[in-house]
C-alpha atoms as a PDB file:
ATOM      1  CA  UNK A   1     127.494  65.094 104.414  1.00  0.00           C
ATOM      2  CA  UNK A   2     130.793  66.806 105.821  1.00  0.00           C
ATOM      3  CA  UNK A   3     131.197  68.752 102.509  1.00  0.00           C
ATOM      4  CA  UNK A   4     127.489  70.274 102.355  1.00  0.00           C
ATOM      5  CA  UNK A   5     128.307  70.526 106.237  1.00  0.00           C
ATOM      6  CA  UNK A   6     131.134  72.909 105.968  1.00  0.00           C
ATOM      7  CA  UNK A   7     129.493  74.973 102.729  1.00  0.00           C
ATOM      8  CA  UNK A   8     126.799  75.373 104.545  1.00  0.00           C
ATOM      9  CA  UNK A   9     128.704  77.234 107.845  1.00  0.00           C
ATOM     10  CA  UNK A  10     130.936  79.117 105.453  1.00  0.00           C
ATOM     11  CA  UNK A  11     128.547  81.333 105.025  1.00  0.00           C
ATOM     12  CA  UNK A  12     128.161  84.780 106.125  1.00  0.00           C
ATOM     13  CA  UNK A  13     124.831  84.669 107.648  1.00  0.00           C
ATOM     14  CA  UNK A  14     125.625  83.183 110.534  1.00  0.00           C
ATOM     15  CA  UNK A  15     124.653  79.277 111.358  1.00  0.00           C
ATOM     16  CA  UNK A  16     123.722  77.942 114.590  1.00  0.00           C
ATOM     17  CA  UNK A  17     123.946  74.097 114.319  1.00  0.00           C
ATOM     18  CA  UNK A  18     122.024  72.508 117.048  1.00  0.00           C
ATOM     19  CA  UNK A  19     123.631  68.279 117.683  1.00  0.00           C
ATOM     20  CA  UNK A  20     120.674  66.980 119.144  1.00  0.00           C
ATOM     21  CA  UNK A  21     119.548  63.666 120.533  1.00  0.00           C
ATOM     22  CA  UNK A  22     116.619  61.713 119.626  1.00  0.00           C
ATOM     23  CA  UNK A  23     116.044  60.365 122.878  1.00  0.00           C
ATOM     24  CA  UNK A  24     117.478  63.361 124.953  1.00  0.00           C
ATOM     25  CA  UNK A  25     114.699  65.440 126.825  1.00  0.00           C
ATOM     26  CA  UNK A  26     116.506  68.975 127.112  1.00  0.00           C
ATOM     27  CA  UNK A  27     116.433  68.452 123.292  1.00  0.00           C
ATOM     28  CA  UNK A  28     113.483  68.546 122.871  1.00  0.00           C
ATOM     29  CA  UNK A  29     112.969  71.713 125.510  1.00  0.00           C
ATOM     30  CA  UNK A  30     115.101  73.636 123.307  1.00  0.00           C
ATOM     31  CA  UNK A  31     113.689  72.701 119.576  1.00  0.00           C
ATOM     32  CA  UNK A  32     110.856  75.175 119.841  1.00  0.00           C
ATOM     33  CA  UNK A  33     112.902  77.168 121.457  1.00  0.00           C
ATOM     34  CA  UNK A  34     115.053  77.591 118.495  1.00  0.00           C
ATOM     35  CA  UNK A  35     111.744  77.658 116.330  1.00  0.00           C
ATOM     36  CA  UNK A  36     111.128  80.904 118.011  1.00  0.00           C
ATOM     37  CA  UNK A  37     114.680  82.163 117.446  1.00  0.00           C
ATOM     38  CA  UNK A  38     114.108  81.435 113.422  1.00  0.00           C
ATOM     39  CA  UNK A  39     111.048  83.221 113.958  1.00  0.00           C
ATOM     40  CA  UNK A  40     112.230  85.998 115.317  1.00  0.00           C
ATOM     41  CA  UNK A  41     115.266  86.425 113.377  1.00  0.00           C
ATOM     42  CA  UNK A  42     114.181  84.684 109.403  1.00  0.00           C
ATOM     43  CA  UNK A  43     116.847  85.469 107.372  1.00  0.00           C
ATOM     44  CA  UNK A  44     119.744  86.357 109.522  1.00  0.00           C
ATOM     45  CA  UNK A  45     120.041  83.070 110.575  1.00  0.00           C
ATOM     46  CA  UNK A  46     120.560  79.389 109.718  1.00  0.00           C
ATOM     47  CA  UNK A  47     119.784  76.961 112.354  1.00  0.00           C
ATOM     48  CA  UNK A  48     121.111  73.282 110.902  1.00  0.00           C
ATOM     49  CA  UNK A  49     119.836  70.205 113.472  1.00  0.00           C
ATOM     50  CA  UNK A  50     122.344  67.486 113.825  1.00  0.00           C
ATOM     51  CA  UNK A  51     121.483  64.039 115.281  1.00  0.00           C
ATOM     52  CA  UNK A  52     124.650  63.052 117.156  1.00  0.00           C
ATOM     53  CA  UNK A  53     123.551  59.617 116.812  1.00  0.00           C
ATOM     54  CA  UNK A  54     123.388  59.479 112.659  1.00  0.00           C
ATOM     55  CA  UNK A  55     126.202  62.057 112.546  1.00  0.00           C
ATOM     56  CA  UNK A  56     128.995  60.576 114.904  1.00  0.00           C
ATOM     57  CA  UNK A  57     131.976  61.654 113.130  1.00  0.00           C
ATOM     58  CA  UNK A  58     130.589  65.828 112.627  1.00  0.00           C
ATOM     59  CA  UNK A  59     130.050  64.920 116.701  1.00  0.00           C
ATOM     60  CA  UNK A  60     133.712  63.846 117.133  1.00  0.00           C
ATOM     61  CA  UNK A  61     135.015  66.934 115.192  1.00  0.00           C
ATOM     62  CA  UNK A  62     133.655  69.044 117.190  1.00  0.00           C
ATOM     63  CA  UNK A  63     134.076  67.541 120.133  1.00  0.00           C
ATOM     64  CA  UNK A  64     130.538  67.445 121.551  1.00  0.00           C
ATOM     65  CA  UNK A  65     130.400  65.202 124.318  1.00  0.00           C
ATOM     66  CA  UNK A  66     126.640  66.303 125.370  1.00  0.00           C
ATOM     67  CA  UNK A  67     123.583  67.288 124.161  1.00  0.00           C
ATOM     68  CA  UNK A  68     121.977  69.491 123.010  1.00  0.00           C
ATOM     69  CA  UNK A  69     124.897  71.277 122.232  1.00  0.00           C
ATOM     70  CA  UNK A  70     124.709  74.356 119.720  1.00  0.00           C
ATOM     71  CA  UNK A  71     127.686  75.671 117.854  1.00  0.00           C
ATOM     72  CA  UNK A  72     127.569  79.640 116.253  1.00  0.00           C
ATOM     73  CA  UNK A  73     129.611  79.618 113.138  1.00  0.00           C
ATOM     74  CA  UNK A  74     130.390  82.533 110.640  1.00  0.00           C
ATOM     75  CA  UNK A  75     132.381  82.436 107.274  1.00  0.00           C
ATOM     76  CA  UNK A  76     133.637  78.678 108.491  1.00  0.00           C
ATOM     77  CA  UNK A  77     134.503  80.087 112.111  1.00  0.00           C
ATOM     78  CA  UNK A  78     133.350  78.330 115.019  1.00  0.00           C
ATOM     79  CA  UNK A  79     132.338  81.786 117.102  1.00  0.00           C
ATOM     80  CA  UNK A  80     130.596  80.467 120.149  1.00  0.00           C
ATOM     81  CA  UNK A  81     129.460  76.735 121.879  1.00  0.00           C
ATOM     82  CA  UNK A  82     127.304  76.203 124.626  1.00  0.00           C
ATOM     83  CA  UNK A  83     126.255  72.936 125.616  1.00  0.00           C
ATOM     84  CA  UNK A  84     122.400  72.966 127.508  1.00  0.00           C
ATOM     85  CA  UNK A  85     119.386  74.704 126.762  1.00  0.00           C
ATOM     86  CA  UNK A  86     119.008  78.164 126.670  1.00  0.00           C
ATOM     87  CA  UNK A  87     116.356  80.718 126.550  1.00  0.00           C
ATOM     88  CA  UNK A  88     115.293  82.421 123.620  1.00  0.00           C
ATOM     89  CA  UNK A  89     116.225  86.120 124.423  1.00  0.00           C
ATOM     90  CA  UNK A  90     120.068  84.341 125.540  1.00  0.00           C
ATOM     91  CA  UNK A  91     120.222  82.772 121.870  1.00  0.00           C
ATOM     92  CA  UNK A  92     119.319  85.607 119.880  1.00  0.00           C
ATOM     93  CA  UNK A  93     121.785  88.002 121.742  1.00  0.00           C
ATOM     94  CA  UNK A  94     124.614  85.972 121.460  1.00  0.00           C
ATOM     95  CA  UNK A  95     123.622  85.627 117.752  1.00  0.00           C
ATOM     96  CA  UNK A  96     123.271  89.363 117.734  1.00  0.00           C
ATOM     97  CA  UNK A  97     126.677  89.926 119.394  1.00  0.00           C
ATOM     98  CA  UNK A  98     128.306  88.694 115.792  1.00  0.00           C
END
């Protein structure tokens, strides 16, 4: 897992990895949310859904104490973190902004 995990952010599209809960209702708010983001965007983004639950030591490594949480990264570089859910014009201009 953690070596497909960091190929898969080194990358220079960038990757928005979403940790996620199972039974966490903002969660599931913001997965369509981000459905319309990958919509919207196709191939100038990854989005990567991690379950905090099955994943706990990714979670500890990055330090996400709440969910959802969504972490930008670019070339291996953690570029932006916000915890919550967002709207779908808010996600795809911070994803812009890099």
């Amino acid at each position: 897992m953690k070596s497909s995990f960091s190929n898969i952010i080194d990358s220079e599209i960038p990757v928005l990895v979403d940790f996620f809960a199972d039974w966490c209702g903002p969660c599931k708010v913001l997965a369509p949310i981000l459905k319309e983001v990958k919509d919207e965007l196709g191939d100038n983004i990854k989005i990567l859904k991690i379950d905090v639950d099955k994943n706990q030591p990714l979670s500890t490594k990055y330090q996400v104490r709440g969910v959802p949480t969504m972490i930008l990264f670019k070339d291996g570089k953690q570029l932006w973190r916000q915890s919550g859910v967002l709207q779908k014009n808010d996600i795809i201009s911070v994803i812009n902004s890099y």
